[in-house]
Structure formats: C-alpha cells, structure tokens
Protein backbone atom coordinates (compact mmCIF):
# COMPACT_ATOMS: atom_id res chain seq x y z
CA UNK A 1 116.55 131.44 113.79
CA UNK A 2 116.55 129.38 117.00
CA UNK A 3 119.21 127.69 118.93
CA UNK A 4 118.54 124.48 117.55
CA UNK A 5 119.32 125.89 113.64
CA UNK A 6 122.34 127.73 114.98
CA UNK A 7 123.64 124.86 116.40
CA UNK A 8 122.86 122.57 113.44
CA UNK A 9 124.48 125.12 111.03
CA UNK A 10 127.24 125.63 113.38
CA UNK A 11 128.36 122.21 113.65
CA UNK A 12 127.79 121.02 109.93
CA UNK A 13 130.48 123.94 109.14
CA UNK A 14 132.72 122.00 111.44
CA UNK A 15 132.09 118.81 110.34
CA UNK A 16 132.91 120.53 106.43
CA UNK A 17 135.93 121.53 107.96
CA UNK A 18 136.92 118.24 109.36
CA UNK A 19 136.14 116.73 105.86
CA UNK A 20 138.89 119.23 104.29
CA UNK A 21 141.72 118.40 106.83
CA UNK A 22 141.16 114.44 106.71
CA UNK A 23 141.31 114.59 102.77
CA UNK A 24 144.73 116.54 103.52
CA UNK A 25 145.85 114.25 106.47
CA UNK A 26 145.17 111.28 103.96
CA UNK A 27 146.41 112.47 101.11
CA UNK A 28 143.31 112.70 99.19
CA UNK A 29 142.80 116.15 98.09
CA UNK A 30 145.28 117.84 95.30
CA UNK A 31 145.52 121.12 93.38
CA UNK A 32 142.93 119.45 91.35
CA UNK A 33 140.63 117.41 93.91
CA UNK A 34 139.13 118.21 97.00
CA UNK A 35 136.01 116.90 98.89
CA UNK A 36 132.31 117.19 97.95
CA UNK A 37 130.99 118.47 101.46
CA UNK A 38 127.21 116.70 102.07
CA UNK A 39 124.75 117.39 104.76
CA UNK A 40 121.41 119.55 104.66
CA UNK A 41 121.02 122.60 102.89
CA UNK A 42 118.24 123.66 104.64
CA UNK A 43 118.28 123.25 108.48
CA UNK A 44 115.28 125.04 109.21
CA UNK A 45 112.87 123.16 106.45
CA UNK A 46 114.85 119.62 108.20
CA UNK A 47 114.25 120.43 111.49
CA UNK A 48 109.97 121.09 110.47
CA UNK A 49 110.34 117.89 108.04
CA UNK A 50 108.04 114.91 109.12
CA UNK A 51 109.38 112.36 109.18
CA UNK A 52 113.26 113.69 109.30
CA UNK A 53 114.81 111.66 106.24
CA UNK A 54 118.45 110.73 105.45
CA UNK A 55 119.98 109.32 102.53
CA UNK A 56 123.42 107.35 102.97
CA UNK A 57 124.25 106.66 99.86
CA UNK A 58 128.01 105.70 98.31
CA UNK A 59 130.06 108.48 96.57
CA UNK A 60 129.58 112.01 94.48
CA UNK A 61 130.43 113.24 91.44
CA UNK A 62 131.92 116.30 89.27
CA UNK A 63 133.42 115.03 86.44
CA UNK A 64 136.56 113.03 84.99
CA UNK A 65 139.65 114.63 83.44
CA UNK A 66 139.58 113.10 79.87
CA UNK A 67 143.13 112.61 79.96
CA UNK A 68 143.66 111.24 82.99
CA UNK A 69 140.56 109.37 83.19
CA UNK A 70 140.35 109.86 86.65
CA UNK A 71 137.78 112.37 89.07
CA UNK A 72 138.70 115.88 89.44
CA UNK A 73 136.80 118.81 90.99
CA UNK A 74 134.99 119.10 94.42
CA UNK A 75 136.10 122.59 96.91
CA UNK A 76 131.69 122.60 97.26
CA UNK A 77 128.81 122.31 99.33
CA UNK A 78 126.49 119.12 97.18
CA UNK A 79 123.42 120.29 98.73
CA UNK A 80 123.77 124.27 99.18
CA UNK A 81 125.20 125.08 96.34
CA UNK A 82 122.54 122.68 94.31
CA UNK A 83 119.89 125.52 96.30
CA UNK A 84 121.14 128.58 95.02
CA UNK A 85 119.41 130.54 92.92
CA UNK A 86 121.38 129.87 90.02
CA UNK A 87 121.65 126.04 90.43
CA UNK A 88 117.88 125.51 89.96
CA UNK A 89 118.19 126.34 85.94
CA UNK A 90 119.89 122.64 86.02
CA UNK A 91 117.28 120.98 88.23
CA UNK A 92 115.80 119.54 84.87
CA UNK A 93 119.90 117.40 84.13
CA UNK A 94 119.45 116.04 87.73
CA UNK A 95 120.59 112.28 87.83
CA UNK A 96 118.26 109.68 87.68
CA UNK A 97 119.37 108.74 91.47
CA UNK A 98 118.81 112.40 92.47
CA UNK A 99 115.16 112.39 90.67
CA UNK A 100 114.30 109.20 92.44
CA UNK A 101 115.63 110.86 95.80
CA UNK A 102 112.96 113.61 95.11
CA UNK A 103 110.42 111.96 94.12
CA UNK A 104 110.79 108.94 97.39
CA UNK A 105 111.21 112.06 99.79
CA UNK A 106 108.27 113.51 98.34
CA UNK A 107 105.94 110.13 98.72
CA UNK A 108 107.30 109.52 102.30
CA UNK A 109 106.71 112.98 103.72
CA UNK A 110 103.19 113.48 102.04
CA UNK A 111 102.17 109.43 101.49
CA UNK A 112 101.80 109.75 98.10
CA UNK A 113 102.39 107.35 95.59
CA UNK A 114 104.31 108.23 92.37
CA UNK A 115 101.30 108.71 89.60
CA UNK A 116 99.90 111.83 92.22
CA UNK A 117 103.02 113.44 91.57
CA UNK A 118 104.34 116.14 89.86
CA UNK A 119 107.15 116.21 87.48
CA UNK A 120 110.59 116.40 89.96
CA UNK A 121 111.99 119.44 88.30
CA UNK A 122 108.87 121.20 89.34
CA UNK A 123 109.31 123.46 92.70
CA UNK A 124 106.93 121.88 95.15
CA UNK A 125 109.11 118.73 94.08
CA UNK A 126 112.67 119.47 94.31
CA UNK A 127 111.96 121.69 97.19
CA UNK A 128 111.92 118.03 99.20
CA UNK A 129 115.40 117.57 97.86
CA UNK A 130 116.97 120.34 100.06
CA UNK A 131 114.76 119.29 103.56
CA UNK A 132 116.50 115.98 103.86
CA UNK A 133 120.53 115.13 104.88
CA UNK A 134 121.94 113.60 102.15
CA UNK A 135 125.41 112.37 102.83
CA UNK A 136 128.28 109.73 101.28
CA UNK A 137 130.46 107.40 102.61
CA UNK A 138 132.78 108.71 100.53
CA UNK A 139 133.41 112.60 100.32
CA UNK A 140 135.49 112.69 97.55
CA UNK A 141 135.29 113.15 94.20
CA UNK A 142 134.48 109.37 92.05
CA UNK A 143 133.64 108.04 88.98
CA UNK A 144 129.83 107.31 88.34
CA UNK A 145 129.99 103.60 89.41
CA UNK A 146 131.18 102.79 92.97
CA UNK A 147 132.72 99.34 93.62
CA UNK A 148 133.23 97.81 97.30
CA UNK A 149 133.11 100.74 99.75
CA UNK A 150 134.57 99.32 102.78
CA UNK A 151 138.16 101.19 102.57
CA UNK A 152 136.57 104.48 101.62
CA UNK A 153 133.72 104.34 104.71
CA UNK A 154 137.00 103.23 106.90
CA UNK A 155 138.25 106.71 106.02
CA UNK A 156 135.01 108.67 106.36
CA UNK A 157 133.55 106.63 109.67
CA UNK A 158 133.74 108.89 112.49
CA UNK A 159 132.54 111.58 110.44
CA UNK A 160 129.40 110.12 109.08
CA UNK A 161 128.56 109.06 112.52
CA UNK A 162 129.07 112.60 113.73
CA UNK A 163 126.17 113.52 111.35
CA UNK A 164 123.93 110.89 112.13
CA UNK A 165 123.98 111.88 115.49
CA UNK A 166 123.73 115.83 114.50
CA UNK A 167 120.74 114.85 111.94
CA UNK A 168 118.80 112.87 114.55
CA UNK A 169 116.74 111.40 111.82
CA UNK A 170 114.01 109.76 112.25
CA UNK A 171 114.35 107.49 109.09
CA UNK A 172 117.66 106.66 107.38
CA UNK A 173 117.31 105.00 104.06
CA UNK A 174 120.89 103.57 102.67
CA UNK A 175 121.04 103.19 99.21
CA UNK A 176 123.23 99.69 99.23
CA UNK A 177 125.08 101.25 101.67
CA UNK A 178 123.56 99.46 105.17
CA UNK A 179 126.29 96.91 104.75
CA UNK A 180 129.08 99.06 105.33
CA UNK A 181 127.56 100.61 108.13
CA UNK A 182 125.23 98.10 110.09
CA UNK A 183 128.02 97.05 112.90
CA UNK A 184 128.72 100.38 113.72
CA UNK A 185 125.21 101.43 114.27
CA UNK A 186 124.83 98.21 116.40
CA UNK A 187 121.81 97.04 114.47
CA UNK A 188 121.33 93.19 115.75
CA UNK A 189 118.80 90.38 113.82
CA UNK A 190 116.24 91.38 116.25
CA UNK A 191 116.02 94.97 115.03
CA UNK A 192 114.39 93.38 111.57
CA UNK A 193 110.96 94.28 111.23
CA UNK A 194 110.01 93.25 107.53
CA UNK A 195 110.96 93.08 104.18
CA UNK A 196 109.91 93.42 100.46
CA UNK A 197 110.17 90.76 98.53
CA UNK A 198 114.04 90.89 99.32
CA UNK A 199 113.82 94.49 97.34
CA UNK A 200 113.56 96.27 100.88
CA UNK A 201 114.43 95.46 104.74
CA UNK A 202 113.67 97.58 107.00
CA UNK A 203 115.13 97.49 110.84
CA UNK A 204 113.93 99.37 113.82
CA UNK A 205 115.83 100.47 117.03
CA UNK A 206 115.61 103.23 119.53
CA UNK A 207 112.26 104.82 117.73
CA UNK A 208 114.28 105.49 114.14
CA UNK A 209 113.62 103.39 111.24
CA UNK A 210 116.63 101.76 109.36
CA UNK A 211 115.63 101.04 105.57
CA UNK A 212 118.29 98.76 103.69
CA UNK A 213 116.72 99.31 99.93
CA UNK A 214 118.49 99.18 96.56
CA UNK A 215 120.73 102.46 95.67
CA UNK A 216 118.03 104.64 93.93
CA UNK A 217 120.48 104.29 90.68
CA UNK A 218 119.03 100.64 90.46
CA UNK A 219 118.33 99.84 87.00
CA UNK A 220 113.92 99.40 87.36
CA UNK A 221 111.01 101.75 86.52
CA UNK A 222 110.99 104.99 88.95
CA UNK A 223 107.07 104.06 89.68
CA UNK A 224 108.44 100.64 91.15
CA UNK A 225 111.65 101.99 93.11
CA UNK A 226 109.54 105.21 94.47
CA UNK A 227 106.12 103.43 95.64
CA UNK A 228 107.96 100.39 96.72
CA UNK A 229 109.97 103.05 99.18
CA UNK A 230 106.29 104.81 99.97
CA UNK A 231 104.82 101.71 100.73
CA UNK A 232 107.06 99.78 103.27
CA UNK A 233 108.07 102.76 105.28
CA UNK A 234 104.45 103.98 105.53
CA UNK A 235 103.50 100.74 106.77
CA UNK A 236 106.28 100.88 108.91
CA UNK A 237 106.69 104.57 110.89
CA UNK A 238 103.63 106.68 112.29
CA UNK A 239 103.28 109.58 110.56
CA UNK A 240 101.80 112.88 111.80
C-alpha cells in the first residue's frame, strides 16, 4: 500500500467519524438510528480507476419500523460492508438505482454501451460498483423516496465537500442532486458545456467534469438512462 491509499483510508475513517458525532451533535442518531457512512470501498481499485467517478446522489436506506413507519437502522459502512464476502450472495436484490450505478460506471470506464454488457450481478460488473465514491447528501437513514434536500445537505455540507476534495474525481455525476450543491462548488453559466435533450447537462471547470443527469431511480428503460450517461460524458472527457 502506498502513501496515497494510507492517506485516503486514513482520512475517510475520519470523515466516518465526523459523520457519527454530527448525527449526535444534531440530534439525529438514537438507540435505534445512526448514520449510513458512504465513501469508497476500495481505495486502491479508485485511485487506478480511469476516469475517477463519483456519485452524489440524495439519501440511503435500511428499512422502516412497521410500527412507527419511520427509518431505523444504519451503525455501517454502504460501500464496505456491500464488498464483503458475504454481502455479494445479495448482489442479485440490488436496487434498480444501484444496478444502473453499475452498469453507467461500467460503460464510462470501458466505453461501452449497455447491450455489450454483462448481467450487473455478474463479477466483472459489480466489481465497478466498489472502484467509484459513492456518497449522500444525507447520511442518515430515509425512506425510499427523498423530497426537497436542501435542510438535510445544510447539515451534511462541510462534510461532503471534505470528500470531494479527498476523492479528487475526475467526473462527478449527481443524481438530481447538482441543485443542492452547484453554489458551493462555484459552478458559473460559463462552466456549461452541453446538454441532452434537457435529460443531461454537463459543466466543466478546473479539468473535472460536472454531470447534472436524472437520479438513476428515474422511472425509463436502463438501456436509455445507461447509454445516454455513456454517450455524453464520452463525448465530453478524454479517456485513456
């Protein structure tokens, strides 16, 4: 392992442990609810990853007390615990919005569209999954449709702009999420590069590549949502 990794790994544990003391200092966590810590789950495999992809999209989930009605769980990783061993028997239940992560990642980082591809579930598929930094605006615990976001990114700001500057990546691709987070990455009208029929807008500044798409949830086919996201950032970013 290198610096760089050691580094990387070093201060994603610290940003974990900031997300467990601001869900305290806010009153968020409970005996019953704590946060859902995002990032990479492999650092190495991110770090060797062309182009260097994150998803910002809005909120996770466990599940919903069926009394209560509202979110419990959380106290784990989302992305290394979904790369142990034992989590890969449920690869094949992964969320449509997960699947379509997999299969976009895949296309992007091997400019492929989605008919060349294998099934997600299968390993040189998901395997893309655990390259990227996937990360929320929200780190807690929600229900599996988000509404505004703006309060709940207020809460979780300086942190998710502590790991876009630890992730360095080279394309960020917010799934209805660019909204919420456009001022503070002081992207201006002259950033805009091009756009898909609406669908897709895509910004560039400083050499990284800013894609404002639909959340990967949208209701459409998976062919449309993953070679739409191919398409526009290949035309858009130099690839090795």
């Amino acid at each position: 392992m290198n610096n760089t990794e050691k580094d990387l790994i070093s201060v994603q544990k610290t940003l974990q442990n900031k997300m467990e003391e601001l869900a305290k200092l806010k009153g968020l966590s409970s005996d019953t609810l704590s946060p859902i810590f995002d990032g990479v789950a492999n650092v190495n495999d991110y770090l060797q990853s062309s182009p260097k992809i994150m998803w910002i999209l809005k909120e996770p989930y466990d599940y919903i007390n069926e009394e209560t009605k509202k979110p419990e769980g959380g106290g784990w990783t989302l992305m290394e615990d979904l790369e142990k061993e034992s989590a890969k028997l449920l690869v094949q239940h992964l969320p449509r919005t997960v699947q379509r992560v997999i299969y976009a990642t895949a296309g992007i980082s091997e400019n492929m569209e989605y008919d060349n591809m294998e099934y997600y579930y299968q390993p040189n598929m998901y395997k893309y999954l655990f390259q990227i930094a996937y990360i929320n605006l929200s780190k807690m615990p929600a229900g599996t449709r988000s509404g505004d976001m703006t309060e709940k990114y207020l809460v979780w700001k300086d942190i998710i702009l502590e790991q876009v500057k630890l992730y360095d990546p080279e394309v960020i691709i917010f799934g209805n999420t660019f909204q919420y987070m456009r001022e503070d990455l002081c992207i201006k009208e002259n950033d805009y590069v091009s756009s898909y029929s609406g669908w897709v807008d895509i910004y560039k500044k400083d050499g990284r590549l800013f894609v404002d798409a639909y959340h990967p949830g949208v209701i459409c086919s998976t062919k449309q949502y993953v070679n739409t996201m191919v398409n526009i950032i290949h035309n858009n970013i130099k690839l090795k």
